[in-house]
ModelCIF file with pLDDT and N, C-alpha, C, O atoms, coordinates in Angstrom:
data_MODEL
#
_entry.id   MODEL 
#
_entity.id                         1 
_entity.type                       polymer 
_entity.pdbx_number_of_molecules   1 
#
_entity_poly.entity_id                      1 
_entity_poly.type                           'polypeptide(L)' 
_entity_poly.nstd_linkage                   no 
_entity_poly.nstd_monomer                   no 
_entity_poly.pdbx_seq_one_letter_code       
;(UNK)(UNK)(UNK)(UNK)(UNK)(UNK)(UNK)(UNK)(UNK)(UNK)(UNK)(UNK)(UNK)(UNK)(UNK)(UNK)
(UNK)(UNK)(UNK)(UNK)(UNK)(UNK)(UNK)(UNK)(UNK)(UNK)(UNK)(UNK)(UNK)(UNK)(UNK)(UNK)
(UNK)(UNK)(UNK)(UNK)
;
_entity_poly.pdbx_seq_one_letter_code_can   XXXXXXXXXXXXXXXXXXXXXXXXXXXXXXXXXXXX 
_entity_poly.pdbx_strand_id                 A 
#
loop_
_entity_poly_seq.entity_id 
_entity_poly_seq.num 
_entity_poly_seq.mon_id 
_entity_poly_seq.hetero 
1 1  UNK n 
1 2  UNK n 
1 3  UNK n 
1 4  UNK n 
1 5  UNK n 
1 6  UNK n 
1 7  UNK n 
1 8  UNK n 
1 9  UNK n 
1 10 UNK n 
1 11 UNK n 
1 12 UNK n 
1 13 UNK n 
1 14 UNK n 
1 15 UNK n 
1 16 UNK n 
1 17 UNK n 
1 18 UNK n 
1 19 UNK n 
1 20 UNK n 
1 21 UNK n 
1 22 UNK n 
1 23 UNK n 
1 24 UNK n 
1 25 UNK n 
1 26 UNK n 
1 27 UNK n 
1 28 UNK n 
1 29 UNK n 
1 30 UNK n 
1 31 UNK n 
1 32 UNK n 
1 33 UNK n 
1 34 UNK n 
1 35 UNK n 
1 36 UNK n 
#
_struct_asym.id          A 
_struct_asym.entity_id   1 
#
loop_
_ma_qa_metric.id 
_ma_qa_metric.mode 
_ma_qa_metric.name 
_ma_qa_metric.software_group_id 
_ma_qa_metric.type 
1 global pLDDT . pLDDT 
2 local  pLDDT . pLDDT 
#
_ma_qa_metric_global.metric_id      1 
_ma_qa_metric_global.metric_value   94.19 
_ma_qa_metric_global.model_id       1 
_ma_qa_metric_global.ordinal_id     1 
#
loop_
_ma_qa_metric_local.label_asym_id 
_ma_qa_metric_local.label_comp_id 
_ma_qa_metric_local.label_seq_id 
_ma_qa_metric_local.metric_id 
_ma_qa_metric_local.metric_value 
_ma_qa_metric_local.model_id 
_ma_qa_metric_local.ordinal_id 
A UNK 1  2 89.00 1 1  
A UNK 2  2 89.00 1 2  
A UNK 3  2 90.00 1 3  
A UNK 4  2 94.00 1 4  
A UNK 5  2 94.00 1 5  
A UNK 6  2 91.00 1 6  
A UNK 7  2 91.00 1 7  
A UNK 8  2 96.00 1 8  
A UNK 9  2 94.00 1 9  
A UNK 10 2 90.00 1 10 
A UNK 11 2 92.00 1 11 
A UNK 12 2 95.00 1 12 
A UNK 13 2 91.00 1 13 
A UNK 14 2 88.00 1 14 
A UNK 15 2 92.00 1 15 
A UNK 16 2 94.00 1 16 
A UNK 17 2 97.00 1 17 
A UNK 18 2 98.00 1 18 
A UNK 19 2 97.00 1 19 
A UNK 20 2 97.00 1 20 
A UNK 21 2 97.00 1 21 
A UNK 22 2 97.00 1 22 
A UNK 23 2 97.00 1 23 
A UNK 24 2 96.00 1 24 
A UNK 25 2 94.00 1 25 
A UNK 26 2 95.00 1 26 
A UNK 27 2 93.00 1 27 
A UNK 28 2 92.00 1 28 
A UNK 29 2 94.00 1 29 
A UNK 30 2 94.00 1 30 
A UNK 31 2 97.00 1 31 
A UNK 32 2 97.00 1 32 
A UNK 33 2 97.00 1 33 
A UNK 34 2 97.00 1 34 
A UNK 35 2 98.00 1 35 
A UNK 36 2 97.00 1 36 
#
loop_
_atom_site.group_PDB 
_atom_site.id 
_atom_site.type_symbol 
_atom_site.label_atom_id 
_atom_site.label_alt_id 
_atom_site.label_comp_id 
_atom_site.label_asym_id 
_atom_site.label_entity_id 
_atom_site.label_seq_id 
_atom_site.pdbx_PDB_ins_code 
_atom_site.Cartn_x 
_atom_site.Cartn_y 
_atom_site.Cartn_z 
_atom_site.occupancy 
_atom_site.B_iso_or_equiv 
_atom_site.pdbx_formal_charge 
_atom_site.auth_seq_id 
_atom_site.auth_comp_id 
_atom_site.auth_asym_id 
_atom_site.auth_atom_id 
_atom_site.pdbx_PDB_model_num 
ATOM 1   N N  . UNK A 1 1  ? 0.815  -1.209 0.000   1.00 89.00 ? 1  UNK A N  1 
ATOM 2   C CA . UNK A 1 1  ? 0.000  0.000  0.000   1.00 89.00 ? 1  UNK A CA 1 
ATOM 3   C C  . UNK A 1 1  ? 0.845  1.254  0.000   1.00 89.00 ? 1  UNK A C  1 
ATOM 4   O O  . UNK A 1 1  ? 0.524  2.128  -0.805  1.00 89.00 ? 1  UNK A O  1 
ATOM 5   N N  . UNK A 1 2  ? 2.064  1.498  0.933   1.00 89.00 ? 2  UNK A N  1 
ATOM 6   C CA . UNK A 1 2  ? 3.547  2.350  0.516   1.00 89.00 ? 2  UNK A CA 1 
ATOM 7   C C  . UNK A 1 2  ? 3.425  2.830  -0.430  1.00 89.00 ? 2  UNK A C  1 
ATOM 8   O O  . UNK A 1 2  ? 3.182  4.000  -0.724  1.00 89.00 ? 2  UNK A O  1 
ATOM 9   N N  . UNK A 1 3  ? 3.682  1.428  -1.362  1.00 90.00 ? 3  UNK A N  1 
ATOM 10  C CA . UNK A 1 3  ? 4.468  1.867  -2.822  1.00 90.00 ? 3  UNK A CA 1 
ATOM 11  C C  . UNK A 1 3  ? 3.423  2.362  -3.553  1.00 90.00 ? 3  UNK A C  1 
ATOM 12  O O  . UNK A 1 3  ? 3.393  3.506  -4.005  1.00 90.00 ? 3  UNK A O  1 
ATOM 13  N N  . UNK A 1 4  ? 2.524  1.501  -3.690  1.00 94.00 ? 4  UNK A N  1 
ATOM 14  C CA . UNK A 1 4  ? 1.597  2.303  -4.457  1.00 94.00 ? 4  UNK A CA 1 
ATOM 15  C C  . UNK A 1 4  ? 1.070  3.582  -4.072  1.00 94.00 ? 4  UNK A C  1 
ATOM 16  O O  . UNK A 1 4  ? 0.590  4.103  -5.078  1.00 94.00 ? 4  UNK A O  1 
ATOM 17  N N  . UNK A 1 5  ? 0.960  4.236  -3.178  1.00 94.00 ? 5  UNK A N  1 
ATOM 18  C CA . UNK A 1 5  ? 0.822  5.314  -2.570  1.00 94.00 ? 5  UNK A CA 1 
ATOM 19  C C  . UNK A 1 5  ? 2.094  6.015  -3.489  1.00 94.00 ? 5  UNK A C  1 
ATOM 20  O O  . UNK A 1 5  ? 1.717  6.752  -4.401  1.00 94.00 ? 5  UNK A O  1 
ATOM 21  N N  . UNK A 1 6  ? 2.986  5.907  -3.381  1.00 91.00 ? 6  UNK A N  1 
ATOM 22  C CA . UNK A 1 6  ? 4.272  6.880  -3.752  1.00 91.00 ? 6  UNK A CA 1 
ATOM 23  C C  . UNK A 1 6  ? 4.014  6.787  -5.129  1.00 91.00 ? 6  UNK A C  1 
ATOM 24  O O  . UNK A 1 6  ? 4.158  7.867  -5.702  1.00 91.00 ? 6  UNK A O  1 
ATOM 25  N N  . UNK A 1 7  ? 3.659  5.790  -5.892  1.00 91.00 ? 7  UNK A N  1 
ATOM 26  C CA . UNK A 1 7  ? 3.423  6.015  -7.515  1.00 91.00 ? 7  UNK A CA 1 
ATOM 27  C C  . UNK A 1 7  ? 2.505  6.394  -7.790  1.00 91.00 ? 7  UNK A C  1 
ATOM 28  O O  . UNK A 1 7  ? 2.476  7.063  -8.823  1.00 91.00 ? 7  UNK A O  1 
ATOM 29  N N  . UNK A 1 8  ? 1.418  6.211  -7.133  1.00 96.00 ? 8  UNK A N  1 
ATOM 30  C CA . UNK A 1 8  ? -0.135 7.498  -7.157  1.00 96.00 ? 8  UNK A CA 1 
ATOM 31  C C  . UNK A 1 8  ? 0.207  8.703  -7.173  1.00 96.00 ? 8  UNK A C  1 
ATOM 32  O O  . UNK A 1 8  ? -0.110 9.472  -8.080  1.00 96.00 ? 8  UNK A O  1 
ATOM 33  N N  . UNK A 1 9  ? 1.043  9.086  -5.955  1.00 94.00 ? 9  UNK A N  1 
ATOM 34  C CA . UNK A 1 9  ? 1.665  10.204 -5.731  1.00 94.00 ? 9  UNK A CA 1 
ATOM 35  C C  . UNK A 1 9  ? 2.282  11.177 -6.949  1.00 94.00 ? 9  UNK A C  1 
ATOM 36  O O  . UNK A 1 9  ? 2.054  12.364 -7.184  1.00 94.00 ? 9  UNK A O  1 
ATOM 37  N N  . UNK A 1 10 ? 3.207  10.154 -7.674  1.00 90.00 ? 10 UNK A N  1 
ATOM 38  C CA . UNK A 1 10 ? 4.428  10.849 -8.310  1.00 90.00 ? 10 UNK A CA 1 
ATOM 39  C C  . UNK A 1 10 ? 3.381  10.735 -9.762  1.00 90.00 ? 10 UNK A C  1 
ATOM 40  O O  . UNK A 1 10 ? 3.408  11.774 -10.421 1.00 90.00 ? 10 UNK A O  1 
ATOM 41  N N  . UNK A 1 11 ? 2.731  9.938  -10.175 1.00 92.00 ? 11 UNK A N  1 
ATOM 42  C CA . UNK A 1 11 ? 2.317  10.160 -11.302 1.00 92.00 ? 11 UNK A CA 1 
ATOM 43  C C  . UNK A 1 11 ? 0.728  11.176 -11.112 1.00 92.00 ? 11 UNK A C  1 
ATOM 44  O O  . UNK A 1 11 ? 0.142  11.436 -12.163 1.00 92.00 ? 11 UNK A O  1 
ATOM 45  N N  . UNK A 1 12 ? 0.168  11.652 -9.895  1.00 95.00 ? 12 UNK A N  1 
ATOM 46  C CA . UNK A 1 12 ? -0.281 12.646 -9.586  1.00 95.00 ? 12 UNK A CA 1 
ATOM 47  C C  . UNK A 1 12 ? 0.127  14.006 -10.274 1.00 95.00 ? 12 UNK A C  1 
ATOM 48  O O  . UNK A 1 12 ? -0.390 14.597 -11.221 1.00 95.00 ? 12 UNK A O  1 
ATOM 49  N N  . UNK A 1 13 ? 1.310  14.335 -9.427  1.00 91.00 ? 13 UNK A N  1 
ATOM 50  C CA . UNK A 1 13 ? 2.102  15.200 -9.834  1.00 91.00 ? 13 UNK A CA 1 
ATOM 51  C C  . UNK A 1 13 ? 2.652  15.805 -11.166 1.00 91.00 ? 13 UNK A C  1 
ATOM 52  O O  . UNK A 1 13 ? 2.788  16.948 -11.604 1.00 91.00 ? 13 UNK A O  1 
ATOM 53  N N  . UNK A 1 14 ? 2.976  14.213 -11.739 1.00 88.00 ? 14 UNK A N  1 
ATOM 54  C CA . UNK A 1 14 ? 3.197  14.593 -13.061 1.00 88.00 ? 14 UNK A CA 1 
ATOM 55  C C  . UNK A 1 14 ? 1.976  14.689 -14.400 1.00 88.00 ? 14 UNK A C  1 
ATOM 56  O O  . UNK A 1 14 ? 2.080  14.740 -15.626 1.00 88.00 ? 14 UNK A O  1 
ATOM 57  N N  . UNK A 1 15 ? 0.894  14.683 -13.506 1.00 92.00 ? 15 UNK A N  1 
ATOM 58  C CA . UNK A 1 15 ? -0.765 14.952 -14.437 1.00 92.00 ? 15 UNK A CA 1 
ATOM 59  C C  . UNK A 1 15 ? -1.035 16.302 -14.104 1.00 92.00 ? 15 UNK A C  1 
ATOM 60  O O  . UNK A 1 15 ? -1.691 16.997 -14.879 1.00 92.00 ? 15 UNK A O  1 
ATOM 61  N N  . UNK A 1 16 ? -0.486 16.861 -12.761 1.00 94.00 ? 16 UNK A N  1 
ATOM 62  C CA . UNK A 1 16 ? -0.835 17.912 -12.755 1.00 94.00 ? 16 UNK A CA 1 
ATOM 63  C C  . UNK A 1 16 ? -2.649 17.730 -11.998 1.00 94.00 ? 16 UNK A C  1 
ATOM 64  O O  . UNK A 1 16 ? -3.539 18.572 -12.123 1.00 94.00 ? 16 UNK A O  1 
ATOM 65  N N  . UNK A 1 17 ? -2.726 16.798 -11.472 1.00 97.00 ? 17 UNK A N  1 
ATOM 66  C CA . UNK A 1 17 ? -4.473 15.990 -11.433 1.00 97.00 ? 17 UNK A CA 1 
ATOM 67  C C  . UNK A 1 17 ? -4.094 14.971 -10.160 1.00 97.00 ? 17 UNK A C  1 
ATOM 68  O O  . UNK A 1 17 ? -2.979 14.450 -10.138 1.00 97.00 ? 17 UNK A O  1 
ATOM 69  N N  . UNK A 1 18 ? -4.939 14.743 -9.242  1.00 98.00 ? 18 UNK A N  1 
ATOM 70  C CA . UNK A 1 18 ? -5.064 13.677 -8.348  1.00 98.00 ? 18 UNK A CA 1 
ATOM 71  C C  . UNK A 1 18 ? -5.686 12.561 -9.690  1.00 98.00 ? 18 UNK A C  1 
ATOM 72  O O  . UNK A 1 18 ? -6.694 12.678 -10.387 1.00 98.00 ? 18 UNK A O  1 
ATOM 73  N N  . UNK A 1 19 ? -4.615 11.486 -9.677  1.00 97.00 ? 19 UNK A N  1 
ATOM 74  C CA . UNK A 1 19 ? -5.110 10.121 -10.519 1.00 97.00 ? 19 UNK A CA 1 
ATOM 75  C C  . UNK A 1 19 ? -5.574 9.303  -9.600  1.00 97.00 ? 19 UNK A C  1 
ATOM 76  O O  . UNK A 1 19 ? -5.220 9.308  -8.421  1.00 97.00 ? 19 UNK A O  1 
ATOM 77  N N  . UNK A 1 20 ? -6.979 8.032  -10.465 1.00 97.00 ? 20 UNK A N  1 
ATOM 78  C CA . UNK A 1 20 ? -7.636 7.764  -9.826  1.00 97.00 ? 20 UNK A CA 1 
ATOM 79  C C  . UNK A 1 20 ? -6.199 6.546  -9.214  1.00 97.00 ? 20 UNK A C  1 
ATOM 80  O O  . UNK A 1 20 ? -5.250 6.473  -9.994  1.00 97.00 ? 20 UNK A O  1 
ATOM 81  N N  . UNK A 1 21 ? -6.138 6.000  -8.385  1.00 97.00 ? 21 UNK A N  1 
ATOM 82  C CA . UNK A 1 21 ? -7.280 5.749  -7.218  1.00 97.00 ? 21 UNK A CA 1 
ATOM 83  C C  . UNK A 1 21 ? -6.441 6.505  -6.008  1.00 97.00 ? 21 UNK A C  1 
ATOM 84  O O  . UNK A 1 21 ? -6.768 6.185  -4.865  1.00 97.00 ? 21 UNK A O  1 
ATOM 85  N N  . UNK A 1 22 ? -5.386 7.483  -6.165  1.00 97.00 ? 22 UNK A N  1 
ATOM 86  C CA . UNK A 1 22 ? -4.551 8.015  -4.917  1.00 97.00 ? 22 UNK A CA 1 
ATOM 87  C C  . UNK A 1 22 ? -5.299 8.284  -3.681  1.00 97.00 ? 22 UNK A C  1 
ATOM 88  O O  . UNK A 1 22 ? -4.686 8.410  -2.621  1.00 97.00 ? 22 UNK A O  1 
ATOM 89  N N  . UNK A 1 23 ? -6.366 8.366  -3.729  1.00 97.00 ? 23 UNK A N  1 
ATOM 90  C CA . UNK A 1 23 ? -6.847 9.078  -2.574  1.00 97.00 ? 23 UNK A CA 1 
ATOM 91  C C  . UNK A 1 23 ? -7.283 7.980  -1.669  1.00 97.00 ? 23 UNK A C  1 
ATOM 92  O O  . UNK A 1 23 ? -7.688 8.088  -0.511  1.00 97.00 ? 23 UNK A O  1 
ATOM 93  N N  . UNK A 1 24 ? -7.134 6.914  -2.380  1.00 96.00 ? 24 UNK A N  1 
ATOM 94  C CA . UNK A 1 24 ? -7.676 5.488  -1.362  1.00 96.00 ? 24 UNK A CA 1 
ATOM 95  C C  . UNK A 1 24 ? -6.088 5.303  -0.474  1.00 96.00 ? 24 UNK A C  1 
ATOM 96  O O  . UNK A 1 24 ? -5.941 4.442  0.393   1.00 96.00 ? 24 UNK A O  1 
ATOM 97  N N  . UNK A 1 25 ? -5.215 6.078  -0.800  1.00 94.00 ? 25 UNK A N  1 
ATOM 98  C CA . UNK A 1 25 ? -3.748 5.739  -0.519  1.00 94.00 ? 25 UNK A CA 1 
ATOM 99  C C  . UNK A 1 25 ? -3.565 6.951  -0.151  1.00 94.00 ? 25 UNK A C  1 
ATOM 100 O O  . UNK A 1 25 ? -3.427 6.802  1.063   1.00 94.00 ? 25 UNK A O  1 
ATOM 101 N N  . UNK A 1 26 ? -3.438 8.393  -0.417  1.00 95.00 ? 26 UNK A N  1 
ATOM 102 C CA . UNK A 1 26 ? -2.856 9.017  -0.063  1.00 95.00 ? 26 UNK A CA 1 
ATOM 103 C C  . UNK A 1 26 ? -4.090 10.313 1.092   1.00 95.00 ? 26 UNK A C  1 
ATOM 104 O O  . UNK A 1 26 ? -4.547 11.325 0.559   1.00 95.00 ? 26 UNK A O  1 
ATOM 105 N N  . UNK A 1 27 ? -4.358 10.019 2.384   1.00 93.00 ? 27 UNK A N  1 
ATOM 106 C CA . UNK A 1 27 ? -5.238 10.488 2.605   1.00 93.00 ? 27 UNK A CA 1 
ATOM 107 C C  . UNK A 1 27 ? -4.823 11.718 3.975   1.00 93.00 ? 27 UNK A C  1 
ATOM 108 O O  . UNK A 1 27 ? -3.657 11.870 4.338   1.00 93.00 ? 27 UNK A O  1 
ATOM 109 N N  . UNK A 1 28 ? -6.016 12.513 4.606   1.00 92.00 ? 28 UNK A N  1 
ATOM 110 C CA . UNK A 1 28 ? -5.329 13.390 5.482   1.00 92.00 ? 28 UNK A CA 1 
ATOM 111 C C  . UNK A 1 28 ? -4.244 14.654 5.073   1.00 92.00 ? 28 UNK A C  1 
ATOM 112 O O  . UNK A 1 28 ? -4.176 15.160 3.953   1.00 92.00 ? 28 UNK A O  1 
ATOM 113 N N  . UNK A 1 29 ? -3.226 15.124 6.524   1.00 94.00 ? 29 UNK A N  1 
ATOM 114 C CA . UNK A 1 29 ? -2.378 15.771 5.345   1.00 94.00 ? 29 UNK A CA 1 
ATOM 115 C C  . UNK A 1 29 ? -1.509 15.588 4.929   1.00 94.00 ? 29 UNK A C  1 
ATOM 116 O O  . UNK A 1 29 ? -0.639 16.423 4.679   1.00 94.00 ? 29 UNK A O  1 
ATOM 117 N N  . UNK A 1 30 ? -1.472 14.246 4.692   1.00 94.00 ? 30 UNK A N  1 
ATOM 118 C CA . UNK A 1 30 ? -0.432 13.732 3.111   1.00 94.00 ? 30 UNK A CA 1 
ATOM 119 C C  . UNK A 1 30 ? -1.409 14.255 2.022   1.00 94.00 ? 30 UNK A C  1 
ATOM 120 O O  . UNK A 1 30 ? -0.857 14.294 0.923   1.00 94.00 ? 30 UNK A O  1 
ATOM 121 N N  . UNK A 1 31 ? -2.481 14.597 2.013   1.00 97.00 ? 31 UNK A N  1 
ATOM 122 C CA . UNK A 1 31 ? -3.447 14.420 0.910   1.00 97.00 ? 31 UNK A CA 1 
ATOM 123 C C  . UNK A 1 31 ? -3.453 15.852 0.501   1.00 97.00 ? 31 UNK A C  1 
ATOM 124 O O  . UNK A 1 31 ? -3.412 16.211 -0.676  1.00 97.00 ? 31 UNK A O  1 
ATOM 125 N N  . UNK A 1 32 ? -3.529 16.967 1.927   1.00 97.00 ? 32 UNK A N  1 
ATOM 126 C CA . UNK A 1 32 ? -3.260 18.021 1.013   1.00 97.00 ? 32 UNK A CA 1 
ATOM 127 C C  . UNK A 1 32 ? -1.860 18.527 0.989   1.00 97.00 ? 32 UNK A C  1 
ATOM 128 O O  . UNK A 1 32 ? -1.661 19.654 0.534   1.00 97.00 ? 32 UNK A O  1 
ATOM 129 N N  . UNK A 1 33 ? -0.917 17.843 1.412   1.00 97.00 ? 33 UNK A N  1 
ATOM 130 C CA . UNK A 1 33 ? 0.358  18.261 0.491   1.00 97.00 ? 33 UNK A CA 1 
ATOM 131 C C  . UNK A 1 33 ? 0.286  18.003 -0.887  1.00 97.00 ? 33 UNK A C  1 
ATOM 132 O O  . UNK A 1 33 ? 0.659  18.776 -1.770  1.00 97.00 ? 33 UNK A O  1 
ATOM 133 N N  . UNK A 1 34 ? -0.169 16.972 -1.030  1.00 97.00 ? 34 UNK A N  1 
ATOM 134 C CA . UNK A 1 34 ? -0.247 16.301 -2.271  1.00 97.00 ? 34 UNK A CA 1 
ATOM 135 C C  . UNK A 1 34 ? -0.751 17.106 -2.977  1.00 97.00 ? 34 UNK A C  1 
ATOM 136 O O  . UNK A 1 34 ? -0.118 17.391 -3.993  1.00 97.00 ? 34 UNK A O  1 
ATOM 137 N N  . UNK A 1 35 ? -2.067 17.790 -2.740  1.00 98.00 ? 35 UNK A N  1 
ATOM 138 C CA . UNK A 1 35 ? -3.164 18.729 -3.367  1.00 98.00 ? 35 UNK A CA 1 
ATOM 139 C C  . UNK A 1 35 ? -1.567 20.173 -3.625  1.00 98.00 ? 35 UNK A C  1 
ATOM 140 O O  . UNK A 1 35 ? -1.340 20.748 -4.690  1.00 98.00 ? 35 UNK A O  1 
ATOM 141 N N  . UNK A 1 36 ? -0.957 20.325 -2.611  1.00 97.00 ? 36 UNK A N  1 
ATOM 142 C CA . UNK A 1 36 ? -0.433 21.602 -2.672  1.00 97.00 ? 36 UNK A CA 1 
ATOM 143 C C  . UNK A 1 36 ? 0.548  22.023 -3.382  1.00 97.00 ? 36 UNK A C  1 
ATOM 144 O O  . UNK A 1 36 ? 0.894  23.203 -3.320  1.00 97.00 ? 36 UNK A O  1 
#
């Protein structure tokens, strides 16, 4: 769940877009760093 979290993450980032399913993984405020 980690890893996939960190590749949700990074390919997030590189969409410029929360991809689906990060948010089942990246939640709280990991979630709005992520957002930030």
């Amino acid at each position: 769940g980690f890893r996939e979290a960190e590749i949700l993450w990074n390919k997030s980032e590189q969409s410029w877009q929360l991809v689906a399913p990060v948010t089942q993984y990246v939640t709280a405020g990991a979630l709005s760093h992520l957002k930030e």
